[in-house]
C-alpha atoms as a PDB file:
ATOM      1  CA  UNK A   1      13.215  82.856   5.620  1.00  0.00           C
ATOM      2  CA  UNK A   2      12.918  81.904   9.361  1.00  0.00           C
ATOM      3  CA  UNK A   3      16.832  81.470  11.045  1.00  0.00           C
ATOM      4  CA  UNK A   4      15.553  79.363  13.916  1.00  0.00           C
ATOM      5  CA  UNK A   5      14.783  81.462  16.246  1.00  0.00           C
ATOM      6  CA  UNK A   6      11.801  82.694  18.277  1.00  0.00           C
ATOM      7  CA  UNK A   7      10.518  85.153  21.312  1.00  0.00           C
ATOM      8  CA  UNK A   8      10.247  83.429  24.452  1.00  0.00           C
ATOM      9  CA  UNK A   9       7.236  84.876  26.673  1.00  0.00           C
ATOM     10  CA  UNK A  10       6.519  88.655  25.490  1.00  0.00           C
ATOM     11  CA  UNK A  11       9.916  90.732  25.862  1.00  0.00           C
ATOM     12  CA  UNK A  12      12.549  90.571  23.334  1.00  0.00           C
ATOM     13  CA  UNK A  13      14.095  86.919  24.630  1.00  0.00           C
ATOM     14  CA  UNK A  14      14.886  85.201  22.097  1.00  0.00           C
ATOM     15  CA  UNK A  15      15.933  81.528  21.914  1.00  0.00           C
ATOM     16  CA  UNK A  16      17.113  79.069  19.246  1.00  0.00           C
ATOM     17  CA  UNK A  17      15.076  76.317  17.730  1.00  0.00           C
ATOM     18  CA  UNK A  18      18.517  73.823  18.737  1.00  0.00           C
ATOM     19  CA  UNK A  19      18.744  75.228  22.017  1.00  0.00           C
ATOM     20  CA  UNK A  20      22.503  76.883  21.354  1.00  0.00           C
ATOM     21  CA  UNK A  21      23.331  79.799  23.094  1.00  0.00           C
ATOM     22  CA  UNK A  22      21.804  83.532  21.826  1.00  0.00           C
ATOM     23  CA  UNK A  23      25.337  85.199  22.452  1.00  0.00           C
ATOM     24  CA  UNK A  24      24.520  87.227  18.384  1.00  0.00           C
ATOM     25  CA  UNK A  25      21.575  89.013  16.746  1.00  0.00           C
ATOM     26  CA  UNK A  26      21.786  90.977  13.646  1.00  0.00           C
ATOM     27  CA  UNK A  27      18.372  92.650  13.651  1.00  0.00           C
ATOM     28  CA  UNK A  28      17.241  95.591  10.924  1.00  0.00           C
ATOM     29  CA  UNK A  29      16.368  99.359  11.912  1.00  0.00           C
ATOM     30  CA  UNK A  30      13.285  99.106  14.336  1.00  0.00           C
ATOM     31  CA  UNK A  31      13.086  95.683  15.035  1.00  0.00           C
ATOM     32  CA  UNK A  32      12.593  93.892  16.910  1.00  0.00           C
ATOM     33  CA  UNK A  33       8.932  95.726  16.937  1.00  0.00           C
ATOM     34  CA  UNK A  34       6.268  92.284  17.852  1.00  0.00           C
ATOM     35  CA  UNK A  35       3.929  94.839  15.566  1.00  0.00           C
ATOM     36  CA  UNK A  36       0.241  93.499  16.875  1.00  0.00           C
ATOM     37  CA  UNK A  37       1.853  91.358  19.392  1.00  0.00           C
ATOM     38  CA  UNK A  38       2.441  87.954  17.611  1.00  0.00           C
ATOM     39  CA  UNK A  39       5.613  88.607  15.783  1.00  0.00           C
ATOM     40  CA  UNK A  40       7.237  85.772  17.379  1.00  0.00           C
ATOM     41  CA  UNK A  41       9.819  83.881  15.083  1.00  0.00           C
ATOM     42  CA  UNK A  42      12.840  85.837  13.810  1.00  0.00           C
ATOM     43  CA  UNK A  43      12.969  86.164   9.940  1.00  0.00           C
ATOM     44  CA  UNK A  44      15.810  86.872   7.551  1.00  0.00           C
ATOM     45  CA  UNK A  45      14.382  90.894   6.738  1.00  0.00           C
ATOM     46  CA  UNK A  46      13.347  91.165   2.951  1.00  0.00           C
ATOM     47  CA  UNK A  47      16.190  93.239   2.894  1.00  0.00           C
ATOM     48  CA  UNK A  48      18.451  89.745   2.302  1.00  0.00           C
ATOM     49  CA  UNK A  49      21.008  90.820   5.361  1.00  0.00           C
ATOM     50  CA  UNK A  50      19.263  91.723   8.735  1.00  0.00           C
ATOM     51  CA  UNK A  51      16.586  90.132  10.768  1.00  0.00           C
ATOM     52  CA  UNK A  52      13.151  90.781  11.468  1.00  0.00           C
ATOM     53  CA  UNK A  53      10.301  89.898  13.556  1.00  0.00           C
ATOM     54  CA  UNK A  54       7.241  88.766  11.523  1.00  0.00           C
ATOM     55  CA  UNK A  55       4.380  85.932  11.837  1.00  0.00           C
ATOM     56  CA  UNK A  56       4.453  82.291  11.382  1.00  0.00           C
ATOM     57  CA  UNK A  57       2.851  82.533   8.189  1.00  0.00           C
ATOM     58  CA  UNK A  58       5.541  84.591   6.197  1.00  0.00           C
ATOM     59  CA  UNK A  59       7.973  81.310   7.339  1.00  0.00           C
ATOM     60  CA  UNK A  60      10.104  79.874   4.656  1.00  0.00           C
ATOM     61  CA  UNK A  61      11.930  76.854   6.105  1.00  0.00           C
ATOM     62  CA  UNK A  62      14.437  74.881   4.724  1.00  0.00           C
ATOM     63  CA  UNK A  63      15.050  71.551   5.356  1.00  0.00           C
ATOM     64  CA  UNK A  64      18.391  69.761   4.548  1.00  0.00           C
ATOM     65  CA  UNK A  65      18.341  65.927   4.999  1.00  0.00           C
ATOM     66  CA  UNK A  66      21.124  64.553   7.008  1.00  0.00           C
ATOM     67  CA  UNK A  67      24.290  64.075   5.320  1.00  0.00           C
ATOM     68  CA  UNK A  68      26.421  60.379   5.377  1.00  0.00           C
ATOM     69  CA  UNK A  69      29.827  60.746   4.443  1.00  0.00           C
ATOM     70  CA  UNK A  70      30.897  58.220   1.852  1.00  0.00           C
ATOM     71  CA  UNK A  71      33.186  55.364   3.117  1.00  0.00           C
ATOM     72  CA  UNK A  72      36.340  56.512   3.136  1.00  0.00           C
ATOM     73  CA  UNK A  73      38.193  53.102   1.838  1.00  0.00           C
ATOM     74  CA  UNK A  74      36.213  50.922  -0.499  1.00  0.00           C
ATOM     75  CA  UNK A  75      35.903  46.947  -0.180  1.00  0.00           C
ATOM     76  CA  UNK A  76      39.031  45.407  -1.542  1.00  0.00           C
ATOM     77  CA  UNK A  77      36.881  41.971  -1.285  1.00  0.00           C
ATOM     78  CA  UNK A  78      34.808  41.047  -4.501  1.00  0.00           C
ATOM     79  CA  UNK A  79      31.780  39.237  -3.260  1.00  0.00           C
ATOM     80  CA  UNK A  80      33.043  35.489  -3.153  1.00  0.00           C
ATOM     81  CA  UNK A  81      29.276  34.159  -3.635  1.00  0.00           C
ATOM     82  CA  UNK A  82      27.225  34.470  -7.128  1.00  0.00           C
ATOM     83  CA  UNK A  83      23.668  35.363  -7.046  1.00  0.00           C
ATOM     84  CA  UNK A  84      22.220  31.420  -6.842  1.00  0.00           C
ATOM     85  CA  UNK A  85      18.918  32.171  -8.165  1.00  0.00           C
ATOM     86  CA  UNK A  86      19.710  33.792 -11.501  1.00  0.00           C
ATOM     87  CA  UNK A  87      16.575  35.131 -13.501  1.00  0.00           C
ATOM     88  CA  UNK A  88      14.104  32.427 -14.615  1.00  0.00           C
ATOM     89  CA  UNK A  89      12.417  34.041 -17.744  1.00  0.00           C
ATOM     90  CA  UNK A  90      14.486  34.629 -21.035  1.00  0.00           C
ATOM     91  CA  UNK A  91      13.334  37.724 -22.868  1.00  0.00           C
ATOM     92  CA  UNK A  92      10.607  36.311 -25.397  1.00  0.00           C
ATOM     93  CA  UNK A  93      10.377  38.847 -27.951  1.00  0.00           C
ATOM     94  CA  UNK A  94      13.363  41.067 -28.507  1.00  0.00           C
ATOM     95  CA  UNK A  95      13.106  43.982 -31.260  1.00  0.00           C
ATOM     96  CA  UNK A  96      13.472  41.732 -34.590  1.00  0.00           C
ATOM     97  CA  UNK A  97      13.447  44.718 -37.156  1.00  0.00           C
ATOM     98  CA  UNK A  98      15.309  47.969 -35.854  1.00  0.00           C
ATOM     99  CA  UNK A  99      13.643  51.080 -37.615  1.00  0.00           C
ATOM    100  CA  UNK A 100      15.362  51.869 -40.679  1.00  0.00           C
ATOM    101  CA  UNK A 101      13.363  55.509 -41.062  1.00  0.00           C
ATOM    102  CA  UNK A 102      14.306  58.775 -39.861  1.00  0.00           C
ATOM    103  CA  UNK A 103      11.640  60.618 -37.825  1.00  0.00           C
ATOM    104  CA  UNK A 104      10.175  63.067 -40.812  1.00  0.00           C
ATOM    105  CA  UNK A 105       8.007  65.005 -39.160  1.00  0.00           C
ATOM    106  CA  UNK A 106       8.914  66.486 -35.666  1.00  0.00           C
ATOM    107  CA  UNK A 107       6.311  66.604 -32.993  1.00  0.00           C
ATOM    108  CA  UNK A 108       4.093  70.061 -33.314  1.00  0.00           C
ATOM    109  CA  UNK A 109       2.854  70.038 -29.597  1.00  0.00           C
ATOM    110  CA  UNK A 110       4.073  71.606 -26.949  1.00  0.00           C
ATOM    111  CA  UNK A 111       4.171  69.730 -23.561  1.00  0.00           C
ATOM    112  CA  UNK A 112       1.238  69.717 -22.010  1.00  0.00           C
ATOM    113  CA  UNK A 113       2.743  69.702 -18.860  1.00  0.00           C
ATOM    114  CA  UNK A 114       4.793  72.593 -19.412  1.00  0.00           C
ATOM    115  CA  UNK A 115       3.390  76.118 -17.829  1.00  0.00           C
ATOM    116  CA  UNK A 116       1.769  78.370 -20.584  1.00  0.00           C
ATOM    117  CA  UNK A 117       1.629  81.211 -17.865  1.00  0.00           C
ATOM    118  CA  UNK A 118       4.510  82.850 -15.941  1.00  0.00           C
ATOM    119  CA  UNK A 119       4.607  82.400 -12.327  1.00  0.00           C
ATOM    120  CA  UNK A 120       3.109  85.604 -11.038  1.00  0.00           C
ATOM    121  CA  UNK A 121       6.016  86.915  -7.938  1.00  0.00           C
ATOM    122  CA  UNK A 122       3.365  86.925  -4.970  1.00  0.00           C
ATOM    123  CA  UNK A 123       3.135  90.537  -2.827  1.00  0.00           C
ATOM    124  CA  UNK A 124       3.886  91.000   0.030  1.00  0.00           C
ATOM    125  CA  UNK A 125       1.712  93.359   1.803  1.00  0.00           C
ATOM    126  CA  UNK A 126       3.120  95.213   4.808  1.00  0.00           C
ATOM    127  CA  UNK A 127       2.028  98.461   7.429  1.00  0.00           C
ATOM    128  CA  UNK A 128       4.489 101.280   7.533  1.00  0.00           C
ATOM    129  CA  UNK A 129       6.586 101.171  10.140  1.00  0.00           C
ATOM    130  CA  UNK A 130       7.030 104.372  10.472  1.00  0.00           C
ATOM    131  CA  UNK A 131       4.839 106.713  13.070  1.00  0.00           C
ATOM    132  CA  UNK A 132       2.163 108.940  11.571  1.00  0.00           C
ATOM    133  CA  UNK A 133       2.323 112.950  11.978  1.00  0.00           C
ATOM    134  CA  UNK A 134      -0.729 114.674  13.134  1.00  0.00           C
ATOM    135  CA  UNK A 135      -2.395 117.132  15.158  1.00  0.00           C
ATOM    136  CA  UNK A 136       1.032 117.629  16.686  1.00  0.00           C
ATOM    137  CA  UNK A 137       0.688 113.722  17.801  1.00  0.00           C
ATOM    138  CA  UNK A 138       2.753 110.527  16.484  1.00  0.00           C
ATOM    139  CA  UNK A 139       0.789 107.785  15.985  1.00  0.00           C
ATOM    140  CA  UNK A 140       1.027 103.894  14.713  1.00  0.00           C
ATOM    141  CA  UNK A 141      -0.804 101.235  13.051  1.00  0.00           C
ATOM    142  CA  UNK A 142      -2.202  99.773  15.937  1.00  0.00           C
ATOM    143  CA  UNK A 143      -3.822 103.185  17.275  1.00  0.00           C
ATOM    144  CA  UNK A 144      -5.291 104.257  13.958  1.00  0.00           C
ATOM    145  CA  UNK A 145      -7.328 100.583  14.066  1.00  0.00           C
ATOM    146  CA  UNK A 146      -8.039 101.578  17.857  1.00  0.00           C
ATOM    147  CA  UNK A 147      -9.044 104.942  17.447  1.00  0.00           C
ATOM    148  CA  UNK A 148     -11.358 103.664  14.589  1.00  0.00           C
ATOM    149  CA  UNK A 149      -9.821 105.881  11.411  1.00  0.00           C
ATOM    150  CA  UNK A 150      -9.076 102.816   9.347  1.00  0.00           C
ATOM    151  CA  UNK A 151     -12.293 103.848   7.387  1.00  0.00           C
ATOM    152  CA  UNK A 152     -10.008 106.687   5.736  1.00  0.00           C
ATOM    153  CA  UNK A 153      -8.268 106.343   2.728  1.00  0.00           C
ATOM    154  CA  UNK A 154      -5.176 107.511   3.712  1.00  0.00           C
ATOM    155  CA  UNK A 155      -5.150 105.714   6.967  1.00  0.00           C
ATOM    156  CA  UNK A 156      -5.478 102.374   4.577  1.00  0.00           C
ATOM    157  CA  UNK A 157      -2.502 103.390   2.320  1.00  0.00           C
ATOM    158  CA  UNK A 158      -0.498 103.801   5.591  1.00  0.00           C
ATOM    159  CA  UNK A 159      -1.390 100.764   7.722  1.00  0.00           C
ATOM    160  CA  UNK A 160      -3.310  98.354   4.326  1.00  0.00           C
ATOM    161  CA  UNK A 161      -2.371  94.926   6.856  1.00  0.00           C
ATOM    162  CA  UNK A 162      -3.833  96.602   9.801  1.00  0.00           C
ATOM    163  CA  UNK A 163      -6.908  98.248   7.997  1.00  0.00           C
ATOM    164  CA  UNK A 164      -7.326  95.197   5.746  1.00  0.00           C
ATOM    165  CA  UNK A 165      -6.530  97.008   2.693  1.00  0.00           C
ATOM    166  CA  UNK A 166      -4.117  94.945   0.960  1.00  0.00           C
ATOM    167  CA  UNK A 167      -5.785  94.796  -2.370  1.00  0.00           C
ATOM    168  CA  UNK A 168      -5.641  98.470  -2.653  1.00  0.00           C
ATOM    169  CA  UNK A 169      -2.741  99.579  -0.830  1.00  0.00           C
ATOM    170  CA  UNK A 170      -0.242  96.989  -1.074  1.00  0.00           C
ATOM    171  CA  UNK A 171       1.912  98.282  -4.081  1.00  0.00           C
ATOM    172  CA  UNK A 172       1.111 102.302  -3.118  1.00  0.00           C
ATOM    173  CA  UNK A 173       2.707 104.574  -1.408  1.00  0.00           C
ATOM    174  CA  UNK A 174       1.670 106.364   2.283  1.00  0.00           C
ATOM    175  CA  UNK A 175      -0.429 109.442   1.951  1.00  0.00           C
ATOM    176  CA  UNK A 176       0.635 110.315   5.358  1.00  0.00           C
ATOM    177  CA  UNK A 177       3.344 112.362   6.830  1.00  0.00           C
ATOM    178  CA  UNK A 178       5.487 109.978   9.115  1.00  0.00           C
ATOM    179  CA  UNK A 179       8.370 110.675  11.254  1.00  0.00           C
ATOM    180  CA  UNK A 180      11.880 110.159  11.270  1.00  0.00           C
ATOM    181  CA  UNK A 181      13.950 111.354  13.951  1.00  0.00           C
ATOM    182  CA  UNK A 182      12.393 114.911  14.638  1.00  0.00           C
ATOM    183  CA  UNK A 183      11.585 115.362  11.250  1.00  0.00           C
ATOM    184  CA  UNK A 184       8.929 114.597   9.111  1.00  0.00           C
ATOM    185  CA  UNK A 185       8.267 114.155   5.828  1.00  0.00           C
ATOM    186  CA  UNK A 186       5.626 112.799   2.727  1.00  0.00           C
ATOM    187  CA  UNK A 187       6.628 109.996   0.201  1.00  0.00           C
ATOM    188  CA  UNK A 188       6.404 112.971  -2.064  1.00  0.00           C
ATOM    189  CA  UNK A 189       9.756 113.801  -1.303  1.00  0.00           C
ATOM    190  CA  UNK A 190      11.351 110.672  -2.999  1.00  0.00           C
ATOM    191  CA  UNK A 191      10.042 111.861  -6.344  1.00  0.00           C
ATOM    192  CA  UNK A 192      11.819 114.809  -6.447  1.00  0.00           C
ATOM    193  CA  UNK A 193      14.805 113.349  -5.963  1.00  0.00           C
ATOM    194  CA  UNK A 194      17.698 111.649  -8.812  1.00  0.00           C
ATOM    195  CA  UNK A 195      16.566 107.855  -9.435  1.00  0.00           C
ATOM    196  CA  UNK A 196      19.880 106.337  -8.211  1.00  0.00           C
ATOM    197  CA  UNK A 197      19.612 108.462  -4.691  1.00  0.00           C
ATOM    198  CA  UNK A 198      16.029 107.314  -4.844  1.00  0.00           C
ATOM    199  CA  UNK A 199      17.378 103.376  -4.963  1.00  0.00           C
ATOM    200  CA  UNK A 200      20.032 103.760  -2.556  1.00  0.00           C
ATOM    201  CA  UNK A 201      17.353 105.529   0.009  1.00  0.00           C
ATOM    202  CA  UNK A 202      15.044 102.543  -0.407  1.00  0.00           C
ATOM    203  CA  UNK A 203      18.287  99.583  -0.483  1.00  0.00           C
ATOM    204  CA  UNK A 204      20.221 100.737   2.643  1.00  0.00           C
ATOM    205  CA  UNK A 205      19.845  99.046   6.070  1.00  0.00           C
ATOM    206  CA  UNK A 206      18.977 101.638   7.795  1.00  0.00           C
ATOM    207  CA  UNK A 207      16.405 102.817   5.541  1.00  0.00           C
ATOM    208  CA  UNK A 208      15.264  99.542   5.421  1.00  0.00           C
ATOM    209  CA  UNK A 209      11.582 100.561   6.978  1.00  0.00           C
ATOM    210  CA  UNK A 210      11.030 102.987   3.646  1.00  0.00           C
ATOM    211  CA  UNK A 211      10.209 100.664   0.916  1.00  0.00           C
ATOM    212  CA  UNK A 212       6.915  99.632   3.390  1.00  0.00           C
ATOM    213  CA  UNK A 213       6.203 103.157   3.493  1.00  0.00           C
ATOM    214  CA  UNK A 214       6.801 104.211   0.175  1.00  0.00           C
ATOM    215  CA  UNK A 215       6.226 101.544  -1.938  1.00  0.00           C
ATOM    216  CA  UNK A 216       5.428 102.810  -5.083  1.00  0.00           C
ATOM    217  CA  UNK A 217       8.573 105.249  -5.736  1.00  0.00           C
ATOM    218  CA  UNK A 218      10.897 102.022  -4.209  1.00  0.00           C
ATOM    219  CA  UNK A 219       9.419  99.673  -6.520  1.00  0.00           C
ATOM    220  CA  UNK A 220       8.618  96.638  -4.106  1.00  0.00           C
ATOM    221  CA  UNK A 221       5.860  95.421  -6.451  1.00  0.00           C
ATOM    222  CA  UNK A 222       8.178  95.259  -9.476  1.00  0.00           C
ATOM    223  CA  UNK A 223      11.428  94.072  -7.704  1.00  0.00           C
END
């Protein structure tokens, strides 16, 4: 859900939709990143407590019509002149026999208007964050499209936005080894680990970059 704000020019400014002051920001882990370079309006994170980044087409606005308070004191004064053109035509043909019968038989059909098919939750399909491991090099998204490697598999589970492999990738985890901090590690090592440390790896703030990494043992598909 965008808060109202957006990047001014292409720093990290930031300015509100109203104008106000930016004197507060509460952005997630990483971010703000402007991944590709048009991450320009600020987002609540998926998350549900930080802010990120993101595109103009993952914007959820609301809009809240403007609010009249109701008169504080009503009118003491009845209105002192009738209606002078009362209605012309009588009704012709009331109801001369009310029904006398029960309904016996209820109504067998559904509503035709009703859904017969659950709302599918739509995906969202994201690149890791995090920097690939190799050759003794860190790389991201954006250099595995430049350096042409988005034609391997693994690169697509990594980076599926980037390499256009949403269909495939979106709900899967990384087969890469990423970084964090000095370290680095595979999405392998969430699945050796107990489910609730597993759930409070991929809920935490600052952790909040794993669930587009791993997204298979952090559930974002079934969420």
């Amino acid at each position: 859900m965008w808060v109202g704000g957006y990047r001014t020019g292409s720093g990290n400014d930031f300015e509100w939709e109203d104008g106000s002051s930016w004197d507060y920001d509460n952005w997630a882990y990483g971010q703000p990143d402007n991944l590709n370079g048009n991450q320009d309006h600020v987002l609540i994170h998926w998350s549900g407590s930080m802010w990120d980044d993101s595109t103009p087409d993952l914007l959820l606005i609301c809009l809240f019509a403007d609010y009249t308070s109701p008169t504080a004191v009503p009118s003491m004064s009845p209105t002192i002149i009738p209606t002078t053109a009362p209605s012309i035509e009588e009704t012709v043909a009331p109801s001369a026999s009310p029904s006398m019968e029960e309904t016996v038989a209820p109504s067998f059909a559904p509503t035709i208007l009703e859904s017969m098919i659950p709302t599918e939750a739509s995906i969202i399909c994201e690149d890791s964050p995090l920097l690939i491991s190799h050759n003794g090099g860190s790389f991201n998204c954006n250099q595995v499209k430049l350096g042409g490697f988005c034609d391997v598999l693994a690169a697509q589970s990594h980076c599926p936005v980037t390499c256009n492999a949403c269909d495939a990738y979106a709900c899967e985890n990384s087969m890469l080894t990423w970084i964090v901090g000095t370290q680095t590690y595979t999405c392998d090592v969430l699945n050796q680990l107990p489910p609730q440390t597993v759930e409070a790896y991929c809920n935490v703030d600052y952790a909040s970059i794993l669930p587009f990494t791993c997204r298979a043992s952090c559930g974002v598909c079934s969420n």
